[in-house]
Protein backbone atom coordinates (compact mmCIF):
# COMPACT_ATOMS: atom_id res chain seq x y z
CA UNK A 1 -16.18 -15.69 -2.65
CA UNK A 2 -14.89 -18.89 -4.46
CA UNK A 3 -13.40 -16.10 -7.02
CA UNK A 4 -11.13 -14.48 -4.21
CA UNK A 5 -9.93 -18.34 -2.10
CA UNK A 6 -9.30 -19.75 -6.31
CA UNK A 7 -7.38 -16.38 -7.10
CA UNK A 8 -5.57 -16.52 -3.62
CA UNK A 9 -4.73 -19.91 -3.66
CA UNK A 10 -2.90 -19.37 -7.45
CA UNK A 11 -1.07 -16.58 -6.56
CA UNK A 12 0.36 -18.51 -3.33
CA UNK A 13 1.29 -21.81 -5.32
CA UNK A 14 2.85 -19.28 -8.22
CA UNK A 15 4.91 -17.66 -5.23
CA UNK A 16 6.79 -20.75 -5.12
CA UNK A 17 8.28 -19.83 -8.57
CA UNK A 18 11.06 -17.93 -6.51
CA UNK A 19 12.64 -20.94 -5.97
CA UNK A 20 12.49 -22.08 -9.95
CA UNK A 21 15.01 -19.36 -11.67
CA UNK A 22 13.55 -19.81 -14.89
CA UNK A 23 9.77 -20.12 -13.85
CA UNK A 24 10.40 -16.39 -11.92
CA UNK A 25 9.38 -14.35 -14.95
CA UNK A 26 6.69 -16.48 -15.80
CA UNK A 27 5.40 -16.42 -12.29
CA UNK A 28 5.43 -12.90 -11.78
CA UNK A 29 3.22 -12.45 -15.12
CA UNK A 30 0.75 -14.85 -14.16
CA UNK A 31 0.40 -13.14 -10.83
CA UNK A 32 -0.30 -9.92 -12.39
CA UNK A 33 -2.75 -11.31 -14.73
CA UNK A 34 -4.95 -13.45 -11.90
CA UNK A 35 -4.91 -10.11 -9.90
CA UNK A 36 -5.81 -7.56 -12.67
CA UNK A 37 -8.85 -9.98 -13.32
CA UNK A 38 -10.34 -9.91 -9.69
CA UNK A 39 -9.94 -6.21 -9.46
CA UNK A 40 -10.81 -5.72 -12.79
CA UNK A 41 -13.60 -7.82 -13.51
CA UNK A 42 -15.80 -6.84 -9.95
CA UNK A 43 -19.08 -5.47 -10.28
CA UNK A 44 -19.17 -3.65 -6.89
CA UNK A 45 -16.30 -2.36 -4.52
CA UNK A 46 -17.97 -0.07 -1.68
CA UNK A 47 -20.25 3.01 -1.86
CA UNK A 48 -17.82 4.47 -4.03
CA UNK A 49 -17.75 2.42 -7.05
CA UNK A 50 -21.22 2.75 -8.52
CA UNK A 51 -19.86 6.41 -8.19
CA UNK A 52 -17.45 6.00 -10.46
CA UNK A 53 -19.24 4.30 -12.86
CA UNK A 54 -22.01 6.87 -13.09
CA UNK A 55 -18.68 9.23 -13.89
CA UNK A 56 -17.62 6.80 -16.75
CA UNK A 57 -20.32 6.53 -18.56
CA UNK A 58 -21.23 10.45 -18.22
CA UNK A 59 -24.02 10.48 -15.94
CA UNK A 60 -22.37 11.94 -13.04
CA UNK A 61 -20.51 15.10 -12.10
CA UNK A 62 -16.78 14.32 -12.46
CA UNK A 63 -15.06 15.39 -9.56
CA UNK A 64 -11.30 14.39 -10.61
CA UNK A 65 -10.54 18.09 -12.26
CA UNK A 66 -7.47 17.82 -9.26
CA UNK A 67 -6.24 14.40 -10.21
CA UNK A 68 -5.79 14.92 -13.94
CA UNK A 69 -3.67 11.23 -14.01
CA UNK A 70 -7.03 9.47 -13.05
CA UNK A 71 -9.25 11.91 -14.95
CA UNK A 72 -7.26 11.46 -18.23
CA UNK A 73 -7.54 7.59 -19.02
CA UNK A 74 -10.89 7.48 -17.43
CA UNK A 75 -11.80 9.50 -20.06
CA UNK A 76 -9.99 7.95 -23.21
CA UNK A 77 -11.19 4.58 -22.55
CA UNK A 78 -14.82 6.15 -22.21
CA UNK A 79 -14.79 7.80 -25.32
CA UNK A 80 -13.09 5.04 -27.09
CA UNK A 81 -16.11 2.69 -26.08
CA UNK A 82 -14.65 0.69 -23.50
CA UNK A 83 -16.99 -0.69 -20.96
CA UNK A 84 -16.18 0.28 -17.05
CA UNK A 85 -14.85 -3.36 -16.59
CA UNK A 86 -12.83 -2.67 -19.72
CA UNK A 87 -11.55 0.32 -18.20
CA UNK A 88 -10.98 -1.30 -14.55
CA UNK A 89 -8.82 -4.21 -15.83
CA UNK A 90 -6.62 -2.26 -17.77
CA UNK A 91 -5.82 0.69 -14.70
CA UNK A 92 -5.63 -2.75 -12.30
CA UNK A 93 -3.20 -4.26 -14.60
CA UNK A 94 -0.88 -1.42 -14.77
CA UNK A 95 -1.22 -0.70 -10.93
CA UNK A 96 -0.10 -4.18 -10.17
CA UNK A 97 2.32 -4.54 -13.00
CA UNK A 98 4.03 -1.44 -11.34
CA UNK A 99 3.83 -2.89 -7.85
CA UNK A 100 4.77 -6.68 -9.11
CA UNK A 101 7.81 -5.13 -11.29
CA UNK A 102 9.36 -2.93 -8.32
CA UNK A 103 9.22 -6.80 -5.79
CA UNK A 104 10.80 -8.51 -8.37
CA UNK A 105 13.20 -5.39 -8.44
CA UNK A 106 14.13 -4.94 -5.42
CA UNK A 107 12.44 -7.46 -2.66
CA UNK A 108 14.74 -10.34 -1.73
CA UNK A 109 11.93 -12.53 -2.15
CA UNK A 110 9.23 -10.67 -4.10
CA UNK A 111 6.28 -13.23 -4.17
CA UNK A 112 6.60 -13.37 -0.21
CA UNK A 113 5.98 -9.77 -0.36
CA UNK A 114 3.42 -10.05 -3.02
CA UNK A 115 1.69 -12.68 -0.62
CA UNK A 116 2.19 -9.65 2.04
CA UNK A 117 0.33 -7.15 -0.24
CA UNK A 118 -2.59 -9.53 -0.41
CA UNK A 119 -2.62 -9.69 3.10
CA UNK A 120 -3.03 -6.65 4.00
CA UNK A 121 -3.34 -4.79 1.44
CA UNK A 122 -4.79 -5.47 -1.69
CA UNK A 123 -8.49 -6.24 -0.68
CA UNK A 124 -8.96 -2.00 0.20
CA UNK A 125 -6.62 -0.25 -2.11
CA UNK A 126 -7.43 -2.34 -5.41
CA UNK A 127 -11.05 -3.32 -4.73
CA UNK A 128 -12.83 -0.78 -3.20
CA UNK A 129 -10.21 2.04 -3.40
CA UNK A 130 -9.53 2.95 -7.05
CA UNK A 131 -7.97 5.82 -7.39
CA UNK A 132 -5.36 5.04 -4.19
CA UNK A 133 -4.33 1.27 -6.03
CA UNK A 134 -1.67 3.11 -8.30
CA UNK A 135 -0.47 5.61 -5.66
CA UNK A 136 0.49 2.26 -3.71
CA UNK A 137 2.45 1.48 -6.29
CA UNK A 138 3.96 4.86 -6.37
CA UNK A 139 4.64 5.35 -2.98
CA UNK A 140 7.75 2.30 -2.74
CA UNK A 141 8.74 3.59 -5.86
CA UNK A 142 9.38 6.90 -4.05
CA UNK A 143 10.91 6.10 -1.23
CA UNK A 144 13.16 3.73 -3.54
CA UNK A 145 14.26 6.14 -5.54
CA UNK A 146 15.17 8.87 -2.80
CA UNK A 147 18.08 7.71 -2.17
CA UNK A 148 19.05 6.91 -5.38
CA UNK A 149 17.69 9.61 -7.99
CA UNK A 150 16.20 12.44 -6.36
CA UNK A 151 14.66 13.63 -9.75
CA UNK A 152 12.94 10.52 -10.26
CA UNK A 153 11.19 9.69 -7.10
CA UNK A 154 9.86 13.23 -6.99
CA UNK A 155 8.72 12.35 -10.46
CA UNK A 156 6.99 9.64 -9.45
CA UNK A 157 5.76 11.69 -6.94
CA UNK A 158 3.84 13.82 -8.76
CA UNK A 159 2.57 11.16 -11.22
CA UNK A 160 1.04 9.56 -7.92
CA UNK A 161 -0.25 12.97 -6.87
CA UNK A 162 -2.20 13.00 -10.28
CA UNK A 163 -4.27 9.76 -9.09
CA UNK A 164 -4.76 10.89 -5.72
CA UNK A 165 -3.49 13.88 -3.57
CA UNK A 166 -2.75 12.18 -0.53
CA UNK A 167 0.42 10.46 -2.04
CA UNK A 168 1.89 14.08 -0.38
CA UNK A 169 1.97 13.03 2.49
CA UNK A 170 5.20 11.05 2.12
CA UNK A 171 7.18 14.52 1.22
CA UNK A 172 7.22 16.00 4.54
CA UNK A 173 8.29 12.86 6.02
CA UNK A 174 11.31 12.15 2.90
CA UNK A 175 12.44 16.04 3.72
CA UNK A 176 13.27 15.00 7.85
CA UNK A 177 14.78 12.07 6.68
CA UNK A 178 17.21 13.76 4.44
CA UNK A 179 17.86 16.47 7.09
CA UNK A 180 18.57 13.59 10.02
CA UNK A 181 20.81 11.67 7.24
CA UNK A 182 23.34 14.52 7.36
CA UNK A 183 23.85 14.66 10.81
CA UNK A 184 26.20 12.28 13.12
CA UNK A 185 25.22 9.76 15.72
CA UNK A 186 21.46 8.88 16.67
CA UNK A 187 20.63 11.86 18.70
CA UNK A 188 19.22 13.58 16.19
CA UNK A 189 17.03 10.80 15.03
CA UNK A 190 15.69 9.92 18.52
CA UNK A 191 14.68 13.53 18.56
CA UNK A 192 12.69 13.82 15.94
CA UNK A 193 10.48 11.00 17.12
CA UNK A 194 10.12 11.55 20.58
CA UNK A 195 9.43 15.09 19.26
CA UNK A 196 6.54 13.30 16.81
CA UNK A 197 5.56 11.44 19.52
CA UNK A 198 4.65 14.59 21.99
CA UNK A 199 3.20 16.09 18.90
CA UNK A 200 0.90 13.17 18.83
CA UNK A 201 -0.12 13.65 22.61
CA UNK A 202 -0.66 17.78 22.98
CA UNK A 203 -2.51 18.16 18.96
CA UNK A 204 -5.25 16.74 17.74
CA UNK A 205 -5.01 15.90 13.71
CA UNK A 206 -7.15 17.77 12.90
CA UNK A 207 -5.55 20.78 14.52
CA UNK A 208 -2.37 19.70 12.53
CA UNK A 209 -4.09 19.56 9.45
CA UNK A 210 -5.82 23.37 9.58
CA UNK A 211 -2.26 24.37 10.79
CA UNK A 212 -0.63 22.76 7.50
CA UNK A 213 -3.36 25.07 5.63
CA UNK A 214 -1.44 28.04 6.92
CA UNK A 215 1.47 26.94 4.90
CA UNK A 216 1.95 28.95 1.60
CA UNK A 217 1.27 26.04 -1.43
CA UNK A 218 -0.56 23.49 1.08
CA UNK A 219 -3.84 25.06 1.36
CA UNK A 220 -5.06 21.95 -0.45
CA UNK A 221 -4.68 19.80 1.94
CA UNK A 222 -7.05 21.42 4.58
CA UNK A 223 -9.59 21.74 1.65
CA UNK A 224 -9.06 18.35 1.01
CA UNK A 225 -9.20 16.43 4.07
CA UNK A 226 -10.90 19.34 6.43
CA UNK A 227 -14.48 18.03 5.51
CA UNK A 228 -13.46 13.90 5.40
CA UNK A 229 -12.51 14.88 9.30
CA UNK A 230 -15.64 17.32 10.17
CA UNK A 231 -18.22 13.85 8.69
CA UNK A 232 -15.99 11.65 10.55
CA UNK A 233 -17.68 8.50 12.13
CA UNK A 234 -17.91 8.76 15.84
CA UNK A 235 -17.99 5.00 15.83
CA UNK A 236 -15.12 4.45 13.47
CA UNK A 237 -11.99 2.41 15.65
CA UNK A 238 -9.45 0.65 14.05
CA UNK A 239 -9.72 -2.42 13.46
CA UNK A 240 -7.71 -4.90 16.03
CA UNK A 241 -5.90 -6.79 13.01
CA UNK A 242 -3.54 -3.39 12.46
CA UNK A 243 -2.63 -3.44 16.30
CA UNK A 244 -2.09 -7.47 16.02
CA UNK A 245 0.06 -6.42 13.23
CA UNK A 246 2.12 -3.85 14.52
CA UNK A 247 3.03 -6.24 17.48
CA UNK A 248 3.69 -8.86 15.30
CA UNK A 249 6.75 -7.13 13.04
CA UNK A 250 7.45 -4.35 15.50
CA UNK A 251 9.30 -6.74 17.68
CA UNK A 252 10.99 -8.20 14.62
CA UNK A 253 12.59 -4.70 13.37
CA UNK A 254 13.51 -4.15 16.64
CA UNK A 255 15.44 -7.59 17.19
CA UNK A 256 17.41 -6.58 13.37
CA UNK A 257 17.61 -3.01 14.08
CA UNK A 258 21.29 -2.51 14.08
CA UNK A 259 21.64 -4.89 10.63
CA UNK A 260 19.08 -3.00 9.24
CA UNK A 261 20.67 -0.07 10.16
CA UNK A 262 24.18 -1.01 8.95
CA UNK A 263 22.75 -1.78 5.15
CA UNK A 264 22.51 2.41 4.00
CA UNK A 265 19.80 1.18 1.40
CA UNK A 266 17.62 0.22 4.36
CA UNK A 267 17.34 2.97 6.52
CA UNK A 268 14.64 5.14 4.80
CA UNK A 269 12.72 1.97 4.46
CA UNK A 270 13.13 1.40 8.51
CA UNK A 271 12.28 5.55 9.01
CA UNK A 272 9.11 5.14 7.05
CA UNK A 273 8.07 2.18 9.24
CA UNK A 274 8.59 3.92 12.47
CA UNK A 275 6.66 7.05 11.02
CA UNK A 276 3.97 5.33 9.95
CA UNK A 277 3.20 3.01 13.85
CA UNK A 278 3.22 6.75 15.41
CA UNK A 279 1.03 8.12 12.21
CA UNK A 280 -1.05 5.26 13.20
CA UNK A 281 -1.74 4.92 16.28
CA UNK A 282 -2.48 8.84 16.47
CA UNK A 283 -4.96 8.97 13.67
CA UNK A 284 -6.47 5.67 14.64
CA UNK A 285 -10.10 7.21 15.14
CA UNK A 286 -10.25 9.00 11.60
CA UNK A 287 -11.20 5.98 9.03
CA UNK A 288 -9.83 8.86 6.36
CA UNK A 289 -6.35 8.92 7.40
CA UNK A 290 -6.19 5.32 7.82
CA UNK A 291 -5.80 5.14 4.21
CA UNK A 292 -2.37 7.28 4.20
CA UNK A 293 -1.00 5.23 7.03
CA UNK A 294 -0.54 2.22 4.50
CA UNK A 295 1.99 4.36 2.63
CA UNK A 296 4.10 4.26 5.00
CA UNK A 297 3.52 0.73 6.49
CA UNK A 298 4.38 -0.50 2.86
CA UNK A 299 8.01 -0.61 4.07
CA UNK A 300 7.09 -3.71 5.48
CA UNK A 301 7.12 -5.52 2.05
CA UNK A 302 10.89 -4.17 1.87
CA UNK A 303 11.95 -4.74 5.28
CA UNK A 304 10.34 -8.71 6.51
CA UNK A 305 12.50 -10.08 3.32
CA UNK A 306 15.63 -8.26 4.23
CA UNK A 307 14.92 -9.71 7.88
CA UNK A 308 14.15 -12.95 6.59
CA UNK A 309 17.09 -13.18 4.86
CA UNK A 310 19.24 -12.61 7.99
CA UNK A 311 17.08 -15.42 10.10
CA UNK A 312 17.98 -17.82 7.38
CA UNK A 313 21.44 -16.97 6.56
CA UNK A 314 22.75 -19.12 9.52
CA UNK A 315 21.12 -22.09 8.03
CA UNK A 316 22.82 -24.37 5.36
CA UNK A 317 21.05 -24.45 1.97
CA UNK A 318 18.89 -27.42 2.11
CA UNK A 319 17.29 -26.41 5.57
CA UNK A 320 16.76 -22.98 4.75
CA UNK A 321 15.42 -23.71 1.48
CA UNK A 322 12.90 -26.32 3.50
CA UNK A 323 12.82 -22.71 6.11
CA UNK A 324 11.57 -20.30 3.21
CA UNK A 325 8.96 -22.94 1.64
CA UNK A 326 7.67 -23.32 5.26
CA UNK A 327 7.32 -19.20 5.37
CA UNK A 328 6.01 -19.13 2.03
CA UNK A 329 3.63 -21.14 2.39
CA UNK A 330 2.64 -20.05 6.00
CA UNK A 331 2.06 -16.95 4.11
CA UNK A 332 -0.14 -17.74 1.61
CA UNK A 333 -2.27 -19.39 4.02
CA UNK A 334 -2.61 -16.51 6.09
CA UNK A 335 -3.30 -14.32 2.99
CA UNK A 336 -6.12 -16.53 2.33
CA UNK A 337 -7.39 -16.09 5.60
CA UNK A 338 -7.13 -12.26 5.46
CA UNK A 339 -9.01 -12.18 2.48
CA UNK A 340 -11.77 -14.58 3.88
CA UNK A 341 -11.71 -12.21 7.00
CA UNK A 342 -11.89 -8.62 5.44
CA UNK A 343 -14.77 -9.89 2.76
CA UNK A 344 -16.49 -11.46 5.98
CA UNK A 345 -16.27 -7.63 7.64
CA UNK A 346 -16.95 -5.24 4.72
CA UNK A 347 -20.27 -4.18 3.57
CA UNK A 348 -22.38 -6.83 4.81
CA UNK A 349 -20.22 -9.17 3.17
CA UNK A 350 -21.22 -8.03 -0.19
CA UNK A 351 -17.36 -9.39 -1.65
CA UNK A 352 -19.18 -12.69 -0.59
CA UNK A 353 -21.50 -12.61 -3.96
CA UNK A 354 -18.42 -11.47 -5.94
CA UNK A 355 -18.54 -12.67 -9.53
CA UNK A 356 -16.59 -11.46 -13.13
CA UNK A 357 -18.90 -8.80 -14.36
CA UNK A 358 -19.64 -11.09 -17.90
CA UNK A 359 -21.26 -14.09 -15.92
CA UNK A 360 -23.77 -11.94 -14.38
């Protein structure tokens, strides 16, 4: 555990390099490093990742032939003689380098949302999740580019899809968006989610999901997620963090709406969110689709700086520079806490034993 509060703790006091122009760069590295090294370096990660191991050193049955992305530099690092670890650092490292690179891109304050990531994020989908850590990446980098480049975001699309398949589920949710941003006024958009919302209330998902099977070229998604949903856990419920969370910032989007509403580059960000709290709440029995949900809620590390920014524009610059160290580092501490919480609750606190795989 001391691993995870030392790791946390860096990344929270390198957050603070925001505020240092020139330290920025140096920051952000640093931050990718720390983080490559925790994901990288584990020796356990739920009941899948003895799974994968077995696969990379050959003596399992390799199960990626649908993910070719994931399958491919799996298997050149095992046949170049590269230990699992070896292996694990360097996909972690290019995951986070991807995620790191789009905040300081294109968050307004990019270590806050880093500090968000490890919040909420980071413990599932780059410790015990492999496959879905780069399609996190991915996913803001598809929704970025929607707008902007439609070539390239489907790109990266598909370069998520060849990690994991369930990156997909963004597309049918980017194709309503661009219908609803060609028409005039709101009524159109209010449509379309109290029609999602009755949807949510009259089928089940896993009626939806046998339906989408129907569809000519989405047959793999019912063959895909049919038999996560017939194994479900009756005893699965989500946990009471995501609700705590979704009253949290729903009240804060709502209070900004119209500002974020007037900035164009916003919108999809704000459509994602709202998609993913109904995508949520609906699946919130089935521990599988849990794991798409994030894809969605990932707007969040967007749309609290752009918010943030607003709260603290009325300030002058001393006080809201005293303002954003005081959210900072409110949110680093909570991080920590987040971590100590979800490695308290995960497999018998395994994650409490953590250590780099050499020192074992």
């Amino acid at each position: 555990m001391i691993y995870f509060l030392i790791i946390y703790s860096a990344v929270a006091a390198l957050s603070l390099t925001d505020f240092i122009p020139k330290w920025r760069k140096a920051g952000a590295l640093a931050c990718i490093l720390l983080l490559s090294m925790l994901a990288g370096w584990r020796t356990m990660g739920g009941r899948d990742f003895f799974i994968y191991q077995d696969i990379y050193y050959g003596l399992g049955i390799n199960y990626f032939s649908s993910e070719m992305g994931y399958a491919i530099i799996n298997n050149l690092f095992s046949a170049a003689g590269f230990s699992f670890n070896g292996f694990l650092f360097f996909y972690s490292l290019l995951s986070i380098a991807l995620m790191v690179l789009f905040l300081e891109k294109h968050s307004l304050y990019p270590k806050f949302s880093l500090l968000i990531y490890l919040g909420c994020y980071f413990f599932f989908y780059n410790m015990v999740l492999n496959r879905q850590m780069f399609c996190m990446s991915m996913a803001l980098w598809v929704v970025y580019w929607w707008d902007r480049n439609r070539l390239y975001s489907l790109l990266c699309l598909v370069l998520g899809m060849a990690f994991h398949q369930s990156l997909f589920a963004l597309m049918p949710f980017l194709l309503v968006y661009e219908g609803l941003k060609h028409t005039r006024g709101t009524k159109w958009w209010i449509a379309f989610f109290v029609l999602f919302v009755l949807v949510t209330f009259f089928l089940s998902p896993q009626q939806a999901v046998s339906l989408m099977g129907q569809v000519p070229g989405l047959s793999f998604v019912t063959g895909r997620l049919l038999g996560y949903l017939e194994h479900n856990s009756e005893f699965y419920t989500l946990n009471i963090i995501e609700y705590a969370k979704i009253l949290l910032v729903l009240p804060i989007f709502l209070a900004f709406f119209k500002k974020i509403v007037q900035e164009h580059s916003m919108r999809i960000w704000l459509f994602m969110y709202f998609c993913g709290v109904i995508f949520l709440v609906w699946t919130r029995d089935i521990e599988i689709l849990f794991r798409i949900f994030a894809y969605f809620d990932i707007s969040l590390l967007v749309l609290l700086p752009f918010c943030i920014k607003k709260i603290t524009a009325s300030f002058l610059p001393k006080q809201r520079t005293l303002l954003l160290l005081g959210i900072y580092v409110l949110t680093g501490l909570l991080a920590i806490g987040a971590i100590l919480y979800r490695t308290a609750n995960f497999g018998n606190a395994m994650f409490w034993s953590y250590q780099f795989y050499f020192l074992i």
